[in-house]
Protein backbone atom coordinates (compact mmCIF):
# COMPACT_ATOMS: atom_id res chain seq x y z
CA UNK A 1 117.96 86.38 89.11
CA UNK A 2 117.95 89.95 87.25
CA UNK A 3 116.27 87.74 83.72
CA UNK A 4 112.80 89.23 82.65
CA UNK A 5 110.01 87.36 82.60
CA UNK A 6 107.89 88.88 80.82
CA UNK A 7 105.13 91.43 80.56
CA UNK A 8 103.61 92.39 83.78
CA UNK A 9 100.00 91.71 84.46
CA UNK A 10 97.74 94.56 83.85
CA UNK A 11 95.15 93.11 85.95
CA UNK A 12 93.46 94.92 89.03
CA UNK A 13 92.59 91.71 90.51
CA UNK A 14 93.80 91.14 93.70
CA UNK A 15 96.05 88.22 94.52
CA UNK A 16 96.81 87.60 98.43
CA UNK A 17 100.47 87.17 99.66
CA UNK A 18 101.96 86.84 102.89
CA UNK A 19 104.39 89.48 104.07
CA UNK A 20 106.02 90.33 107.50
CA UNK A 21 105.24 93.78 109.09
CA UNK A 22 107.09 95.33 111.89
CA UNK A 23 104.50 94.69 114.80
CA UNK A 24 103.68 98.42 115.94
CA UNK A 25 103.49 99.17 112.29
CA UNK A 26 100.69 96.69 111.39
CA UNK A 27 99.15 97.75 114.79
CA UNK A 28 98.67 101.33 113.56
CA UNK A 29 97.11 100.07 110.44
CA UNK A 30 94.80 97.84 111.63
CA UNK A 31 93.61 100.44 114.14
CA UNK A 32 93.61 103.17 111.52
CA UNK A 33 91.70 100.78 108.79
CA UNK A 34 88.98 99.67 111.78
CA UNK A 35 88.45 103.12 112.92
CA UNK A 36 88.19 104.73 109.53
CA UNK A 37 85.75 102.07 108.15
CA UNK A 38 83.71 102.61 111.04
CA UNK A 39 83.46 106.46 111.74
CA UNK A 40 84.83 108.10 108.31
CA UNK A 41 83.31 106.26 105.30
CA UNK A 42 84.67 109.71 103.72
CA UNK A 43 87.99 108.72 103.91
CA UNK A 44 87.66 105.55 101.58
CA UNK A 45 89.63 103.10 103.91
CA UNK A 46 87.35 100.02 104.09
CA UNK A 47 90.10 97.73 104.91
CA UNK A 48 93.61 97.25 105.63
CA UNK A 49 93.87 97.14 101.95
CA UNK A 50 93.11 100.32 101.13
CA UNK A 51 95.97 101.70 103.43
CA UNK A 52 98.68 99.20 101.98
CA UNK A 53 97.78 99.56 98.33
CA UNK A 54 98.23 102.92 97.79
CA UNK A 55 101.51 103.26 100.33
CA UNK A 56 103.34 100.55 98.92
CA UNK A 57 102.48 102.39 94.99
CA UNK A 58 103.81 105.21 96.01
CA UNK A 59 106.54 103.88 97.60
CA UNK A 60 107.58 101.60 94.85
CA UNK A 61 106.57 105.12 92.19
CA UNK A 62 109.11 107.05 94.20
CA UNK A 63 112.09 103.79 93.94
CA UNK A 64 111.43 103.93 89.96
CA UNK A 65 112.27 107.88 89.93
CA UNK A 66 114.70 107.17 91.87
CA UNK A 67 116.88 104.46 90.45
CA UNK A 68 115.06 102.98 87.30
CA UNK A 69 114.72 106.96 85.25
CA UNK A 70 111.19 106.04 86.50
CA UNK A 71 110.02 103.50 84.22
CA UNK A 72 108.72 100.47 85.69
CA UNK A 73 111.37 97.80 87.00
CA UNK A 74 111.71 94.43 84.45
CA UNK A 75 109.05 91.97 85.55
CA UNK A 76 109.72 88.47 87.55
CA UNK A 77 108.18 85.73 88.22
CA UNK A 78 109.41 84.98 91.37
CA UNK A 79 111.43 86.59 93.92
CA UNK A 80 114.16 84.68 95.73
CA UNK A 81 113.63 83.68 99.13
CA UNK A 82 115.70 85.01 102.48
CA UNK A 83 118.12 88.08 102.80
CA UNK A 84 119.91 89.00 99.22
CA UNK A 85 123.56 87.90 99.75
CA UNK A 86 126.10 90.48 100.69
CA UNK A 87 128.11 92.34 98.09
């Protein structure tokens, strides 16, 4: 489960996935991505994309400063599916 895999892609291609929001959460979003696109070209948010991308960077930026001496964390293939089992 911890193995690398390998390098990771450098590719900006997108790639879709399915992921579970917390319902209010994903209601903001949409709202804010719909309103911005519409009435604030300024602010760059075209999509609901454009809010996740760059939240869940720095998110997973501030993790690797946090507990990796912030480098990157090994590639993997795949992650395992469910809850990680208790320690």
């Amino acid at each position: 489960m911890d193995e690398p895999t390998g390098e990771a892609p450098q590719s900006r291609r997108r790639v879709q996935r399915t992921i579970n929001f917390d319902r209010s959460v994903l209601e903001r979003a949409r709202a804010a991505a719909t309103y911005l696109a519409s009435y604030e070209p300024q602010a760059g948010v075209r999509s609901l994309a454009d809010i996740v991308n760059p939240a869940v960077l720095a998110y997973v930026t501030e993790l690797e400063d946090l507990y990796n001496a912030g480098e990157p964390f090994r590639p993997v293939l795949r992650m395992p599916s469910g809850r990680p089992a208790k320690r």
